[in-house]
PDB file of N, CA and C in Angstrom:
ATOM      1  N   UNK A   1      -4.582  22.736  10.026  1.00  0.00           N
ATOM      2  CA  UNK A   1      -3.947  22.890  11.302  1.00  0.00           C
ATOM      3  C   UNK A   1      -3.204  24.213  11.287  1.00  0.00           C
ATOM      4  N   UNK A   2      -2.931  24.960  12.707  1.00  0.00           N
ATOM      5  CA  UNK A   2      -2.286  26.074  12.384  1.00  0.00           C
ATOM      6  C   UNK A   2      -1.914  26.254  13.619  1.00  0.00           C
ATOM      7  N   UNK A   3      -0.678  27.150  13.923  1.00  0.00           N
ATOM      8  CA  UNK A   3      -0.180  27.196  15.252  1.00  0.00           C
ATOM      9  C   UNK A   3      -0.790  28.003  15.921  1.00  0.00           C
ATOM     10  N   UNK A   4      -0.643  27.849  17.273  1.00  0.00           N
ATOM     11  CA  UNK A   4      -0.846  29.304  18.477  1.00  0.00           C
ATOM     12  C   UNK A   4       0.126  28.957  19.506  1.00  0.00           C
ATOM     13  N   UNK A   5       0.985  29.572  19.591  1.00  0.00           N
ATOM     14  CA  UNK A   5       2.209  30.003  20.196  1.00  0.00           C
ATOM     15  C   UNK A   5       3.164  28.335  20.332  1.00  0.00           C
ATOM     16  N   UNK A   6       2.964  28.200  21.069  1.00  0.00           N
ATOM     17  CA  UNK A   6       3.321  26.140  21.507  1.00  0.00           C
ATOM     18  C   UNK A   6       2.446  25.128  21.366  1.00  0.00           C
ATOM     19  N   UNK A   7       1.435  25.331  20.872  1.00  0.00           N
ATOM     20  CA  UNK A   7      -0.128  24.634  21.250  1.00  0.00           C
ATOM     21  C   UNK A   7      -0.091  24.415  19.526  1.00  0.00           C
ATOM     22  N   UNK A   8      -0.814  23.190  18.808  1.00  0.00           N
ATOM     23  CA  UNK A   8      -1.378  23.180  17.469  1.00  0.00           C
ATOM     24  C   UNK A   8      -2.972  23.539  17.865  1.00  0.00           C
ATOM     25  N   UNK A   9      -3.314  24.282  17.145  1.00  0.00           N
ATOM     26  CA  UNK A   9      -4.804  24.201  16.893  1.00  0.00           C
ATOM     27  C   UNK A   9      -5.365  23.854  15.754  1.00  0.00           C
ATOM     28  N   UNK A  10      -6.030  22.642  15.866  1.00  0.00           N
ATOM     29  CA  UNK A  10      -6.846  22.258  14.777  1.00  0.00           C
ATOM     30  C   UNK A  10      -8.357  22.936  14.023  1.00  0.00           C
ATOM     31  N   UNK A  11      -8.357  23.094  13.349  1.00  0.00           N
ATOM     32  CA  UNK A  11     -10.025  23.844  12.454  1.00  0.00           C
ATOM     33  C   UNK A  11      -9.992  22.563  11.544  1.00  0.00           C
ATOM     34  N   UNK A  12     -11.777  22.894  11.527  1.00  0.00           N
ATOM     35  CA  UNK A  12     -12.695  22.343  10.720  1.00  0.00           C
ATOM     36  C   UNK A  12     -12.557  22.712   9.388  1.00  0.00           C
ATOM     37  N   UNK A  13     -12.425  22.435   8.126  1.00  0.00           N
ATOM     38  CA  UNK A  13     -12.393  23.251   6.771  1.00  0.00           C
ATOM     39  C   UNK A  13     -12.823  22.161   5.891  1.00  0.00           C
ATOM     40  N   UNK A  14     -14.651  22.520   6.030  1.00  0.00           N
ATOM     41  CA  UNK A  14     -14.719  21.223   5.043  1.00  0.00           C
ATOM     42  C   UNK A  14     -14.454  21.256   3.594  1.00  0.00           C
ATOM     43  N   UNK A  15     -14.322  22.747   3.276  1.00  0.00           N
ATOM     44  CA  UNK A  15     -13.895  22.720   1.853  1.00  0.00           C
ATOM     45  C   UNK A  15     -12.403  22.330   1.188  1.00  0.00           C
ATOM     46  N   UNK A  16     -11.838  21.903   2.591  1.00  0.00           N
ATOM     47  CA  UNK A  16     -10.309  21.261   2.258  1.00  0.00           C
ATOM     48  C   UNK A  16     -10.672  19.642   2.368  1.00  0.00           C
ATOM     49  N   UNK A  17     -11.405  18.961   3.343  1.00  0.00           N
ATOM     50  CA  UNK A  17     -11.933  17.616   3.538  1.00  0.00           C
ATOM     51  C   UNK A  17     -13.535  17.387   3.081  1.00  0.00           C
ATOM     52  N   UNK A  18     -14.062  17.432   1.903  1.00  0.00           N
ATOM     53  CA  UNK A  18     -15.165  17.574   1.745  1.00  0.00           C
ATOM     54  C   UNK A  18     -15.890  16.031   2.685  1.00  0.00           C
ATOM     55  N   UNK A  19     -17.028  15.869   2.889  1.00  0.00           N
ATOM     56  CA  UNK A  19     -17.510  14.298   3.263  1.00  0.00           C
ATOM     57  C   UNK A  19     -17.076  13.924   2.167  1.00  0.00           C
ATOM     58  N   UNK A  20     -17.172  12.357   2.429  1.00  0.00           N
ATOM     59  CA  UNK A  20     -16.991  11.332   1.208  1.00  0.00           C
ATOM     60  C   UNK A  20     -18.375  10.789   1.580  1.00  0.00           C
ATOM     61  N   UNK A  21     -18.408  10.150   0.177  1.00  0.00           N
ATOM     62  CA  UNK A  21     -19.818   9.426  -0.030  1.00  0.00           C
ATOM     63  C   UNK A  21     -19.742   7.771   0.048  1.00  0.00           C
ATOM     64  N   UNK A  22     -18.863   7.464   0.398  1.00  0.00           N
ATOM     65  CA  UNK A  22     -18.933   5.893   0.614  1.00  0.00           C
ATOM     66  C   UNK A  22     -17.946   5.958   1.700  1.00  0.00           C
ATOM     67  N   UNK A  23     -18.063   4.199   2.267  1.00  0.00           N
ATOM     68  CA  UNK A  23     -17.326   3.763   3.137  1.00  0.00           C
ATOM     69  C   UNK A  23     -15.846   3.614   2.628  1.00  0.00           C
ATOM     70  N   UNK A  24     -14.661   3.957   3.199  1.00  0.00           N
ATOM     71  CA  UNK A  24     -13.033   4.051   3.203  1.00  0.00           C
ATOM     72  C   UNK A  24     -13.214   2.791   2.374  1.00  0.00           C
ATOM     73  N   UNK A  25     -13.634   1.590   2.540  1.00  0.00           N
ATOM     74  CA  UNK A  25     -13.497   0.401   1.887  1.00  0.00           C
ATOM     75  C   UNK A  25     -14.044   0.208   0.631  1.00  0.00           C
ATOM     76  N   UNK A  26     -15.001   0.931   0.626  1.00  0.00           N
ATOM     77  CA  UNK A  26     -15.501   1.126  -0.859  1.00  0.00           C
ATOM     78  C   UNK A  26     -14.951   1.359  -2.004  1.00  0.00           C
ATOM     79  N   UNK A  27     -13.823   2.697  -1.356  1.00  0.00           N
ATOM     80  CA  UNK A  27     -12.836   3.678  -2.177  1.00  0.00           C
ATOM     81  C   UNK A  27     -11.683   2.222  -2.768  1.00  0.00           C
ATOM     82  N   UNK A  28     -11.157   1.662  -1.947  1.00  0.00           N
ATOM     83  CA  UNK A  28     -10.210   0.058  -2.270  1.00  0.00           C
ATOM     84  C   UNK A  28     -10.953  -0.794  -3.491  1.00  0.00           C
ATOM     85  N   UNK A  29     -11.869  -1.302  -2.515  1.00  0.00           N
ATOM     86  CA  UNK A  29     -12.400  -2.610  -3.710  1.00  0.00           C
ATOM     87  C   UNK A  29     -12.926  -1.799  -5.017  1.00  0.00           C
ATOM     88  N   UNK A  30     -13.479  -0.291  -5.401  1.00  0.00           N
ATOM     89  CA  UNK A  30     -13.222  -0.237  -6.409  1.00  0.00           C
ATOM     90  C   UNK A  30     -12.664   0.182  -7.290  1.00  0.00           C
ATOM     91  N   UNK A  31     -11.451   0.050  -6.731  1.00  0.00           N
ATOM     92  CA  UNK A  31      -9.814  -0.056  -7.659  1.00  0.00           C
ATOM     93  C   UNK A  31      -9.451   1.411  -7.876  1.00  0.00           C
ATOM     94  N   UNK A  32      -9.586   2.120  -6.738  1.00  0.00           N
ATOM     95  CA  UNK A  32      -9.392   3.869  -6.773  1.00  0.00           C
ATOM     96  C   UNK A  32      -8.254   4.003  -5.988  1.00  0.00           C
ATOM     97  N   UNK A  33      -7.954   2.769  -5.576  1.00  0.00           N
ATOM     98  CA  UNK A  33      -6.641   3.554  -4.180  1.00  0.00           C
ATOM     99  C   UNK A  33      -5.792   1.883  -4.122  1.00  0.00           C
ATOM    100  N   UNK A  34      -4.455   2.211  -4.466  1.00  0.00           N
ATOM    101  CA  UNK A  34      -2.902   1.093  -4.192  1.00  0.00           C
ATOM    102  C   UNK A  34      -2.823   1.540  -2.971  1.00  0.00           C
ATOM    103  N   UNK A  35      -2.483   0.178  -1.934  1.00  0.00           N
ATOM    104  CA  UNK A  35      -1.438   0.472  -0.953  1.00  0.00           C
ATOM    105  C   UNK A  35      -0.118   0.050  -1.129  1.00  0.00           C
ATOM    106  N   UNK A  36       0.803   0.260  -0.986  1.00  0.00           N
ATOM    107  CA  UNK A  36       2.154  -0.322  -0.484  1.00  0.00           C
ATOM    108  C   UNK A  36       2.460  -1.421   0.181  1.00  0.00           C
ATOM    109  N   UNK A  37       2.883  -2.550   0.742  1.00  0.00           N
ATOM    110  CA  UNK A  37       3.061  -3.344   1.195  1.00  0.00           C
ATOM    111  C   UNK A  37       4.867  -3.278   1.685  1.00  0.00           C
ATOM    112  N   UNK A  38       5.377  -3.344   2.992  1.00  0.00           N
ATOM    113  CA  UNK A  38       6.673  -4.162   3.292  1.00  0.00           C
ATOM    114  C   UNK A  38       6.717  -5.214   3.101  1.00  0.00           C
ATOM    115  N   UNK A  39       8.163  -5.487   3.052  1.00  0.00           N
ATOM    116  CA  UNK A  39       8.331  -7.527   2.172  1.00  0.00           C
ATOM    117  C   UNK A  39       7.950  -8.189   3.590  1.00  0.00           C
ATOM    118  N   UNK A  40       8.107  -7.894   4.624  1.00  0.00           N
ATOM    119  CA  UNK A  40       8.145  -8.781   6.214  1.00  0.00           C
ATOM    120  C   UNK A  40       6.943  -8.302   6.601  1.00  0.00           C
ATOM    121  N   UNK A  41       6.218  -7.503   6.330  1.00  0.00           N
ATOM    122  CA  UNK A  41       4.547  -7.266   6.755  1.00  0.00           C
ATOM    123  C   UNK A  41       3.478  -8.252   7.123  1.00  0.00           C
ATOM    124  N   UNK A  42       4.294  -8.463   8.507  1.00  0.00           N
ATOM    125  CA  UNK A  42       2.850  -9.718   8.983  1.00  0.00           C
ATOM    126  C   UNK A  42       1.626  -9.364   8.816  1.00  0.00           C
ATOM    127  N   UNK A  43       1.136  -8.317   8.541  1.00  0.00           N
ATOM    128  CA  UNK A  43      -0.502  -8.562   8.586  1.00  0.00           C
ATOM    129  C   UNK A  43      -0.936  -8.830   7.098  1.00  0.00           C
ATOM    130  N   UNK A  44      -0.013  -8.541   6.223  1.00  0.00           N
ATOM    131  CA  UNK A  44      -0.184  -8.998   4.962  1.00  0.00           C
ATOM    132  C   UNK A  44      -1.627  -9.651   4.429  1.00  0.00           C
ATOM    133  N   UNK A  45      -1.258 -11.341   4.601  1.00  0.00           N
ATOM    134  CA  UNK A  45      -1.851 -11.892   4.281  1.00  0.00           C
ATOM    135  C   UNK A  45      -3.725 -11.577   4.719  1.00  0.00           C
ATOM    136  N   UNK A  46      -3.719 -11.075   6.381  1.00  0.00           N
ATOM    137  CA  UNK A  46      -5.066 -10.667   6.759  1.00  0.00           C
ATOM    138  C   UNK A  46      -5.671  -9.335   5.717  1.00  0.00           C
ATOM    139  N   UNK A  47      -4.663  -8.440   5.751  1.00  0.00           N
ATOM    140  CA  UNK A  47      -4.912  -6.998   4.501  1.00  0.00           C
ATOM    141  C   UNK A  47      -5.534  -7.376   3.390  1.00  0.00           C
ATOM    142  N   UNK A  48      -4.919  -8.125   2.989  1.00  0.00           N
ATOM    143  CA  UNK A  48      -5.379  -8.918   0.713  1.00  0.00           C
ATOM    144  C   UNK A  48      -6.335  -9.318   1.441  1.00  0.00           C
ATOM    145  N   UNK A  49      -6.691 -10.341   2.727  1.00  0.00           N
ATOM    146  CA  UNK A  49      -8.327 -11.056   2.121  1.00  0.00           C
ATOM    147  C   UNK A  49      -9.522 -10.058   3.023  1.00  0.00           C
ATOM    148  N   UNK A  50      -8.614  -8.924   3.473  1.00  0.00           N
ATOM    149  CA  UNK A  50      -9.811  -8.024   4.049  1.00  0.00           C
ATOM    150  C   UNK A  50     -10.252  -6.913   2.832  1.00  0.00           C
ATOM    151  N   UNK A  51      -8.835  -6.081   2.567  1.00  0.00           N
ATOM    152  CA  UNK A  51      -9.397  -5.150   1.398  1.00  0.00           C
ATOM    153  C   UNK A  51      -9.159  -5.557   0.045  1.00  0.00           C
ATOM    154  N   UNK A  52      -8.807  -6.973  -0.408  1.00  0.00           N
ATOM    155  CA  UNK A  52      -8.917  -7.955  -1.346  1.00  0.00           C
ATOM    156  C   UNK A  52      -7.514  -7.590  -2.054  1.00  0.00           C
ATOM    157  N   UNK A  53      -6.481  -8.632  -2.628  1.00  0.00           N
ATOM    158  CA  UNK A  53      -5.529  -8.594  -3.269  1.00  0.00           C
ATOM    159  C   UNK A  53      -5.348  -8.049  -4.644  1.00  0.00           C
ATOM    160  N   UNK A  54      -6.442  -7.404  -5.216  1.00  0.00           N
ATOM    161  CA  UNK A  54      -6.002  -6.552  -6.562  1.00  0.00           C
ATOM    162  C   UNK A  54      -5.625  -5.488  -6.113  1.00  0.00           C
ATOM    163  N   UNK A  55      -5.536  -4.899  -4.551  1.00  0.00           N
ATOM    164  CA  UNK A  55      -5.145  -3.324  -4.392  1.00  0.00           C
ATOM    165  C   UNK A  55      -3.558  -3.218  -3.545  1.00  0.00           C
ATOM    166  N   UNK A  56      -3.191  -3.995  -3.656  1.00  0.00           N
ATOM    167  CA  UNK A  56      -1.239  -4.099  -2.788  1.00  0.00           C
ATOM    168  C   UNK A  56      -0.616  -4.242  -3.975  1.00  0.00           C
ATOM    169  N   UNK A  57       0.407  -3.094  -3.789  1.00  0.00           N
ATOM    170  CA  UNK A  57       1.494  -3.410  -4.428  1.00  0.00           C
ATOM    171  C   UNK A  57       3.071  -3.334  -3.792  1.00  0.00           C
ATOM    172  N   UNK A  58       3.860  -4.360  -4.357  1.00  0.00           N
ATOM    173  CA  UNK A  58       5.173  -4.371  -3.692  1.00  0.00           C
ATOM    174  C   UNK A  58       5.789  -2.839  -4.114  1.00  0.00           C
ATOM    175  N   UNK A  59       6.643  -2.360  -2.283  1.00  0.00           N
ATOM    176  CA  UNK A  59       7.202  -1.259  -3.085  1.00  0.00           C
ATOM    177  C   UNK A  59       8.047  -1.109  -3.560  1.00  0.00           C
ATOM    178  N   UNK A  60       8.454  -0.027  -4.747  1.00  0.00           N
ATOM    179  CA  UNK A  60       9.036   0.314  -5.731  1.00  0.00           C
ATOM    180  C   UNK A  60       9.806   1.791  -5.849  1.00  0.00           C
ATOM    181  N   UNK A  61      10.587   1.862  -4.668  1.00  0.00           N
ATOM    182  CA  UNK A  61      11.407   2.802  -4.639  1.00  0.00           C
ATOM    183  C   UNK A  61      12.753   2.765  -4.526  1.00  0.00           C
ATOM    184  N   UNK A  62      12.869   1.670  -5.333  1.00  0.00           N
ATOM    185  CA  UNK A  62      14.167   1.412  -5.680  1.00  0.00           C
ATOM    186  C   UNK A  62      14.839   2.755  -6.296  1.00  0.00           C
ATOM    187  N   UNK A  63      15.828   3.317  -6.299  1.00  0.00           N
ATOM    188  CA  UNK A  63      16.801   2.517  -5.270  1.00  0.00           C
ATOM    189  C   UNK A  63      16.837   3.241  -3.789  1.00  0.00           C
ATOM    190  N   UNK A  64      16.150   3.926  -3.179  1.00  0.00           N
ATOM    191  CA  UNK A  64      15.790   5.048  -1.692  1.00  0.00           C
ATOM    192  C   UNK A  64      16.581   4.388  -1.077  1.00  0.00           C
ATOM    193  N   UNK A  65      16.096   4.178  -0.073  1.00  0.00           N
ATOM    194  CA  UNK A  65      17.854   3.428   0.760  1.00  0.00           C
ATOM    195  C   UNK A  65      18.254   2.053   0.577  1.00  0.00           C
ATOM    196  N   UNK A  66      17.864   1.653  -0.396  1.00  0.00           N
ATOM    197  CA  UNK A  66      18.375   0.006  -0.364  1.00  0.00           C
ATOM    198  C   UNK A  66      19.735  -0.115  -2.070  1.00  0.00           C
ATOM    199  N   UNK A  67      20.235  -0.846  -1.650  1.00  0.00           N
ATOM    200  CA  UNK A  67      21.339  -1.308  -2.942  1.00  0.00           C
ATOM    201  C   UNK A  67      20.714  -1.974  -3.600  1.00  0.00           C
ATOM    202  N   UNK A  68      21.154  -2.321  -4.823  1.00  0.00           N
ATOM    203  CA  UNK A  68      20.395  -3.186  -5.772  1.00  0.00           C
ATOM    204  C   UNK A  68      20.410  -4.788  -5.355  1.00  0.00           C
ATOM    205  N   UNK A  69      21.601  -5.095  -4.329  1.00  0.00           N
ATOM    206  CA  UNK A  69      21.438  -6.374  -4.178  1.00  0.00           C
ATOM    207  C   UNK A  69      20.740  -6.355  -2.853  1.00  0.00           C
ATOM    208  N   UNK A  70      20.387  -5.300  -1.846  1.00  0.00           N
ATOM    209  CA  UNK A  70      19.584  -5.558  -0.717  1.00  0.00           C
ATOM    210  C   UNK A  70      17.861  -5.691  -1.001  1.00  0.00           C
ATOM    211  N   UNK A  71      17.856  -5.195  -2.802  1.00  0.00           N
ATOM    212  CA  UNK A  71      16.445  -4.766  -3.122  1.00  0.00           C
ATOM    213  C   UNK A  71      15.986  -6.317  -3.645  1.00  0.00           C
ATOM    214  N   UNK A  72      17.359  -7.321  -4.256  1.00  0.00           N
ATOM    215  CA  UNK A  72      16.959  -8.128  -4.804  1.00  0.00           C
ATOM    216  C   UNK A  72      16.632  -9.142  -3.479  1.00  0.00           C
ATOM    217  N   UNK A  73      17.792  -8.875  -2.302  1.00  0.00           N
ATOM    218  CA  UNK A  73      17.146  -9.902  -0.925  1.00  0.00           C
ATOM    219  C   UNK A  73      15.733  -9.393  -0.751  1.00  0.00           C
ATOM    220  N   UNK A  74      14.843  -8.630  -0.993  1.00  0.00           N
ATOM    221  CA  UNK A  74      13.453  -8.323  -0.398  1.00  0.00           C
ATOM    222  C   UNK A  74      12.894  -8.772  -1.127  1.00  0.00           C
ATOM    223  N   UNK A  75      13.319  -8.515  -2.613  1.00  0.00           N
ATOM    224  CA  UNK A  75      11.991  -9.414  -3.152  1.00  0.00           C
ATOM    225  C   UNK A  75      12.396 -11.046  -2.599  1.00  0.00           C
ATOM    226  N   UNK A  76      13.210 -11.840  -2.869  1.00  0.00           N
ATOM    227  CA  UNK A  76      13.658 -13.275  -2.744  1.00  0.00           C
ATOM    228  C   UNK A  76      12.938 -13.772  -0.996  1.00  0.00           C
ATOM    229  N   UNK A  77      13.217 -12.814  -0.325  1.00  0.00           N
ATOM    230  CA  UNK A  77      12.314 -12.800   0.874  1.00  0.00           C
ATOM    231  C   UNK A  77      10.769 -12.885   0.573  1.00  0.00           C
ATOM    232  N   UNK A  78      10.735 -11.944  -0.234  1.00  0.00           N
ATOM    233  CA  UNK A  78       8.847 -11.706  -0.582  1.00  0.00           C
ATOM    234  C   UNK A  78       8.509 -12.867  -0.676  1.00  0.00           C
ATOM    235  N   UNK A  79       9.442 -12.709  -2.006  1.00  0.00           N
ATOM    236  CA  UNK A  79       8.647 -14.636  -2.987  1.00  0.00           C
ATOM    237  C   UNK A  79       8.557 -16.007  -1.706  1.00  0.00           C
ATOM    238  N   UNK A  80       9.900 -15.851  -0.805  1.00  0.00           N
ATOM    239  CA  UNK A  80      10.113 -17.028  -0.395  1.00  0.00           C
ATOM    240  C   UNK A  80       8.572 -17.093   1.105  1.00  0.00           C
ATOM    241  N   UNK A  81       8.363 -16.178   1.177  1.00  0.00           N
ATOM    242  CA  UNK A  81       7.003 -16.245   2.412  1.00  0.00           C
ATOM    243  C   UNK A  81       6.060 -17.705   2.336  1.00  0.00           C
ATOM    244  N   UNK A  82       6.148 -18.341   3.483  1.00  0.00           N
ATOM    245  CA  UNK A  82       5.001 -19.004   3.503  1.00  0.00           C
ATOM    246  C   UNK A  82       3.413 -18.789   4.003  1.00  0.00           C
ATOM    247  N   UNK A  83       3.782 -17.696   4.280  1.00  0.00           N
ATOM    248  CA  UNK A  83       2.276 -17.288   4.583  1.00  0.00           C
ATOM    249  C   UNK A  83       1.707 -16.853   3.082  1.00  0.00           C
ATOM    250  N   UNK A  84       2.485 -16.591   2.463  1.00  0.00           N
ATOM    251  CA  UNK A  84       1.566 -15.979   1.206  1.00  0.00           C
ATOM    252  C   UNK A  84       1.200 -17.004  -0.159  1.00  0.00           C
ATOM    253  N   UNK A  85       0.504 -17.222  -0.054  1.00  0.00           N
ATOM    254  CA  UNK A  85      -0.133 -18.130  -1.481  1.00  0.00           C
ATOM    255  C   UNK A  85       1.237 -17.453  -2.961  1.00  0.00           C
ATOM    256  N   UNK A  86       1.605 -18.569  -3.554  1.00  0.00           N
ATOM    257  CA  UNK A  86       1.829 -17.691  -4.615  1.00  0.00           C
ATOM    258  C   UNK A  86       1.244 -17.062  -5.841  1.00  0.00           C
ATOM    259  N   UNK A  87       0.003 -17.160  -6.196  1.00  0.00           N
ATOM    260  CA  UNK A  87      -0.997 -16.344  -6.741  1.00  0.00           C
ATOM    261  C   UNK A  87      -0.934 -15.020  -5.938  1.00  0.00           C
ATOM    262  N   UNK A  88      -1.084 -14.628  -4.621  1.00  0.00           N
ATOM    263  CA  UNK A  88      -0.963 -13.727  -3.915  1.00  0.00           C
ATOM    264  C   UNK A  88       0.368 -12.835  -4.135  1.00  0.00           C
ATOM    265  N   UNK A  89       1.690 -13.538  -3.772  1.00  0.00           N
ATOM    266  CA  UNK A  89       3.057 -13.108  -4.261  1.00  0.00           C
ATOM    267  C   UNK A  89       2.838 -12.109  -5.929  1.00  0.00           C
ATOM    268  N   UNK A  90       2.347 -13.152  -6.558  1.00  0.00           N
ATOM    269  CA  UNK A  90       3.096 -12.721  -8.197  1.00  0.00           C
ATOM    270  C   UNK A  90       1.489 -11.276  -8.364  1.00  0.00           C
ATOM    271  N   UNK A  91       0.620 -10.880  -7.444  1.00  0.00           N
ATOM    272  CA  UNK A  91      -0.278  -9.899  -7.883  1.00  0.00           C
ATOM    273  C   UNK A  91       0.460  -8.826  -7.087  1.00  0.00           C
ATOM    274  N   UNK A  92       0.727  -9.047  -5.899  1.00  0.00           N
ATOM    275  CA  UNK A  92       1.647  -8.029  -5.404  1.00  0.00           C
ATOM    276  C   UNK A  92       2.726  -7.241  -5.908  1.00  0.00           C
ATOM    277  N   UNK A  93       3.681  -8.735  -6.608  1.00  0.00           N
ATOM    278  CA  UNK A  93       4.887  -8.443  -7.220  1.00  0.00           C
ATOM    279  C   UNK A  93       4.539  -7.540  -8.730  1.00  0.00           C
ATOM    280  N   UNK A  94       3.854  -8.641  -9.069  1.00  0.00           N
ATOM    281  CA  UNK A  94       3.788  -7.802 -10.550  1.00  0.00           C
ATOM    282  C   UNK A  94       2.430  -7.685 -11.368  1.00  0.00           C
ATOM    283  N   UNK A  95       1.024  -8.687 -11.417  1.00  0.00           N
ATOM    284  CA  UNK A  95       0.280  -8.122 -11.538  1.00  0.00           C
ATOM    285  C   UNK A  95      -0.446  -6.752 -11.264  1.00  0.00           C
ATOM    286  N   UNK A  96      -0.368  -6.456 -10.056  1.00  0.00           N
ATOM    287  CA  UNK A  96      -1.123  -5.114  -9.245  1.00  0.00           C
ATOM    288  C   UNK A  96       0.050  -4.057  -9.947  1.00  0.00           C
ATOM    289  N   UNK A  97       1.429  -3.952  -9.710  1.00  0.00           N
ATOM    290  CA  UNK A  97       2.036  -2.751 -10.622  1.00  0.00           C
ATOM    291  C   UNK A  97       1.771  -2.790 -11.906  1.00  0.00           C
ATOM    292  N   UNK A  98       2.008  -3.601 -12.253  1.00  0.00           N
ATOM    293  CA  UNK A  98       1.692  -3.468 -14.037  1.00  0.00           C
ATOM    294  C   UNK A  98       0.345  -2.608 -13.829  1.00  0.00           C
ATOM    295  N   UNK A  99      -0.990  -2.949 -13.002  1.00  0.00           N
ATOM    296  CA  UNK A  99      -2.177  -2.645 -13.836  1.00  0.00           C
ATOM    297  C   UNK A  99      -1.700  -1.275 -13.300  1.00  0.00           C
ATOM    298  N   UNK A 100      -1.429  -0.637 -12.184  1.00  0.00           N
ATOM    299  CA  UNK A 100      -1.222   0.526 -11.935  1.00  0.00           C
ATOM    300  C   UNK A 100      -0.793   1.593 -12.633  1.00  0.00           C
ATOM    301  N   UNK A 101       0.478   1.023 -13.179  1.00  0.00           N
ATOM    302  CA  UNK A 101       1.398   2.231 -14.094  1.00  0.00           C
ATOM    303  C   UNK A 101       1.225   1.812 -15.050  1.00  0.00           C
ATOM    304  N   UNK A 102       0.099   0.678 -15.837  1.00  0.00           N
ATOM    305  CA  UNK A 102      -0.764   0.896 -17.155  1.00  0.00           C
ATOM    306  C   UNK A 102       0.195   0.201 -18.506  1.00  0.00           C
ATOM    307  N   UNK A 103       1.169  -0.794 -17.541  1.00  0.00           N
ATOM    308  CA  UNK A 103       2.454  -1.140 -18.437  1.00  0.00           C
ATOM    309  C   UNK A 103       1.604  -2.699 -19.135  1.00  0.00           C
TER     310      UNK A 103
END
């Protein structure tokens, strides 16, 4: 993208966006790309059984604007969801980071 006076003008540069060779969903299910998840994220549960639950992880930017005890109400919120299976909860919570950062 680049300016002209008040206006953005967009260019083509495929050597900055090359094509990709598979479908966006492809890149997920095979374990190339984490998303993030919010603790109150209604679509949640539809997300895990569309781009499948090994690729969400709870986020982890503790401490960015939250206190340590507002971080511990989000998870206690997380866990407490009834929409979410708890097999679902504990891959979010801590299976899916662990495999991520290889702990």
């Amino acid at each position: 993208m680049s300016w002209n006076g008040s206006n953005q003008v967009f260019e083509w540069r495929p050597s900055a966006a090359p094509p990709i060779s598979k479908m966006p969903s492809e890149y997920f299910t095979a374990g190339n790309i984490y998303v993030g998840c919010e603790a109150a994220e209604k679509s949640l549960p539809w997300v895990a059984q569309f781009l499948g639950a090994d690729h969400i992880a709870f986020p982890t930017a503790f401490p960015h604007t939250f206190t340590f005890e507002r971080f511990v109400e989000e998870v206690r919120g997380f866990i407490e969801r009834k929409d979410l299976p708890p097999d679902l909860s504990r891959k979010i919570l801590w299976d899916n980071p662990k495999r991520l950062y290889g702990i």
